[in-house]
Every structure is written in structure tokens, then in C-alpha cells.
C-alpha atoms as a PDB file:
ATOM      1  CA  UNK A   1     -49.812 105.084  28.729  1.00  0.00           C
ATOM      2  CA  UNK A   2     -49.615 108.836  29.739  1.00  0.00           C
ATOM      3  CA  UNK A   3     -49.831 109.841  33.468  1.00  0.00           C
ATOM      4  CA  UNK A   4     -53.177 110.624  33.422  1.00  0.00           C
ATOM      5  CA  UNK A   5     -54.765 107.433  32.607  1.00  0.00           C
ATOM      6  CA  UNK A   6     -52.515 105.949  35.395  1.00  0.00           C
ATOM      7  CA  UNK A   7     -53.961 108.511  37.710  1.00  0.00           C
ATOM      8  CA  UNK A   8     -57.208 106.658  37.199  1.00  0.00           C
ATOM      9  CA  UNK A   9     -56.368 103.302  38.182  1.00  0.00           C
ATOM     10  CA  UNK A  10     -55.820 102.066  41.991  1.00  0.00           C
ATOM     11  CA  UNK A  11     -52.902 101.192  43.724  1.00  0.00           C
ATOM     12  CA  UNK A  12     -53.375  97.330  43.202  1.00  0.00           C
ATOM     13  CA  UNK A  13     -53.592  97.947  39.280  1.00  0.00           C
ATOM     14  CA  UNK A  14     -50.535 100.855  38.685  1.00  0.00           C
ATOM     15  CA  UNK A  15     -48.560  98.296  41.319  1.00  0.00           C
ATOM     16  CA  UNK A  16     -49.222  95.294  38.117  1.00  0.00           C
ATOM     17  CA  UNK A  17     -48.254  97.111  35.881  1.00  0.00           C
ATOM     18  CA  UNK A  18     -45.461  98.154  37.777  1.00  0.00           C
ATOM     19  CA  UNK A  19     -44.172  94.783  37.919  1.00  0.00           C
ATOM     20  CA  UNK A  20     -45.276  94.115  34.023  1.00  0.00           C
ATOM     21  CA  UNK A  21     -43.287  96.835  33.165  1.00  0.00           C
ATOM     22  CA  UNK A  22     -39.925  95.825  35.116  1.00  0.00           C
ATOM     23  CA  UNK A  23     -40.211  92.346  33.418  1.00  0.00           C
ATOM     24  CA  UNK A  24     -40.357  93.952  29.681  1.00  0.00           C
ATOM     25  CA  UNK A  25     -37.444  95.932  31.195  1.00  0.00           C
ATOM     26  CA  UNK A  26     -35.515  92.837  32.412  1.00  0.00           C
ATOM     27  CA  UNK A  27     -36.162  90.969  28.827  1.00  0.00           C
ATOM     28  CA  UNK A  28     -34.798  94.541  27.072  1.00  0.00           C
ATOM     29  CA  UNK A  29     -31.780  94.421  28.384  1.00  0.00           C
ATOM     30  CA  UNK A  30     -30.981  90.337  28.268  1.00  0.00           C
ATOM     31  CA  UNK A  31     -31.792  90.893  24.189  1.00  0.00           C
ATOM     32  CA  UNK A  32     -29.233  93.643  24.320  1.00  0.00           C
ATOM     33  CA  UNK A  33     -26.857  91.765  26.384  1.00  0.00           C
ATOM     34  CA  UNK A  34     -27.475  88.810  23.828  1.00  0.00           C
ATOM     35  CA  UNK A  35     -27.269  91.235  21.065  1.00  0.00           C
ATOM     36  CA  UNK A  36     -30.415  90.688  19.980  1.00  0.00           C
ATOM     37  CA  UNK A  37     -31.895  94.194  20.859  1.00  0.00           C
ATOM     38  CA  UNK A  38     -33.950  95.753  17.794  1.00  0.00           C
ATOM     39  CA  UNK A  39     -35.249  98.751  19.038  1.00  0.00           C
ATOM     40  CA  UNK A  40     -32.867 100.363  21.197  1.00  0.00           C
ATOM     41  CA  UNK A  41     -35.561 103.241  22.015  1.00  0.00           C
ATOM     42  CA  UNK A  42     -37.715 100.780  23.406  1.00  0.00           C
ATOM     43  CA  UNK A  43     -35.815 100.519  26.485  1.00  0.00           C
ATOM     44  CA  UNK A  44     -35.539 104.369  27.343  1.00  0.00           C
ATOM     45  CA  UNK A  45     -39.915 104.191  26.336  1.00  0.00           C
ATOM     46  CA  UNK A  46     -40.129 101.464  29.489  1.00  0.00           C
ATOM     47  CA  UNK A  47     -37.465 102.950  31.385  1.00  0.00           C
ATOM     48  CA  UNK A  48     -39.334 106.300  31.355  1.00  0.00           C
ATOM     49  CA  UNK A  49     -42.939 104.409  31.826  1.00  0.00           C
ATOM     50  CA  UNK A  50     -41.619 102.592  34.800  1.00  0.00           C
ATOM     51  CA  UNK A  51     -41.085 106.643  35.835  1.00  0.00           C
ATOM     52  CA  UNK A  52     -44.022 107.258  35.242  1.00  0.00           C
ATOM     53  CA  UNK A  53     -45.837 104.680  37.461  1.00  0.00           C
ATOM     54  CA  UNK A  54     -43.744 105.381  40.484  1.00  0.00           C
ATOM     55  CA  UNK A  55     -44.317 108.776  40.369  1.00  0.00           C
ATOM     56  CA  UNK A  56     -48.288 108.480  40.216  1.00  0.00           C
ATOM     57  CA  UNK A  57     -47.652 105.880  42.958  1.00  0.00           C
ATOM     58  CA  UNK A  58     -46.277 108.317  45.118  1.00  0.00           C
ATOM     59  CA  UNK A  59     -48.694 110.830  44.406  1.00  0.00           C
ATOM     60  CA  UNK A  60     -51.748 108.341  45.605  1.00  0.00           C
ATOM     61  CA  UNK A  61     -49.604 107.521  48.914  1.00  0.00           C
ATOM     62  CA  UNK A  62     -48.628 111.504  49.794  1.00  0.00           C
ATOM     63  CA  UNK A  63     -52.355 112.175  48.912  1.00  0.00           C
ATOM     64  CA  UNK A  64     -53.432 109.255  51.542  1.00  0.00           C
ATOM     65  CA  UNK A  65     -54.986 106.502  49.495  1.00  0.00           C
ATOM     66  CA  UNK A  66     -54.738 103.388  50.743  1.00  0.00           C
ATOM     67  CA  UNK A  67     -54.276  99.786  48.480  1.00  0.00           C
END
């Protein structure tokens, strides 16, 4: 999802899929601890959607929108 489609959801919503993110982060890196990892790009994609997210989160707060 690119940062302008996140710009269109509230905070409730990017804050979901905030935390739906960090879980598919979490399971990443227990398959690569496991050794099980197939795609090792697929954890810089989340790490840099997770980026994302926070960053459009901060932009809503600084701007003054409330959850």
C-alpha cells in the first residue's frame, strides 16, 4: 500500500494495520530464526510499510486530527 492510500484512512484504521503489519513482521523473523524464511525481501517490504504507516500517523497527529 503506497502512502497515499494510507493518507485516506483514519487514525483507528492506519493504527490496525499498524498492528497487522508488526505481527507479519514478528512471524518474518521467527521463520528466519527457524530457517524457514523464503523470501528474504519480504521482511525489508514490511519493515519499510511499517515506515510508512508511522510516518502518515504522524502526519495526521502534527496536522491535529484526532482518533
Amino acid at each position: 500500500m503506497n502512502a497515499s492510500e494510507l493518507r485516506d484512512k483514519d487514525l483507528k484504521a492506519l493504527e490496525a494495520e499498524l498492528l497487522e503489519q508488526r505481527k507479519a513482521q514478528f512471524n518474518l523473523r521467527m521463520q528466519k530464526a527457524t530457517g524457514q524464511l523464503a523470501r528474504p525481501d519480504e521482511m525489508t517490504r514490511v519493515r519499510r510499510e511499517i515506515a510508512r504507516i508511522k510516518t502518515v500517523i504522524n502526519e495526521k497527529i502534527k496536522a491535529g486530527e484526532t482518533a
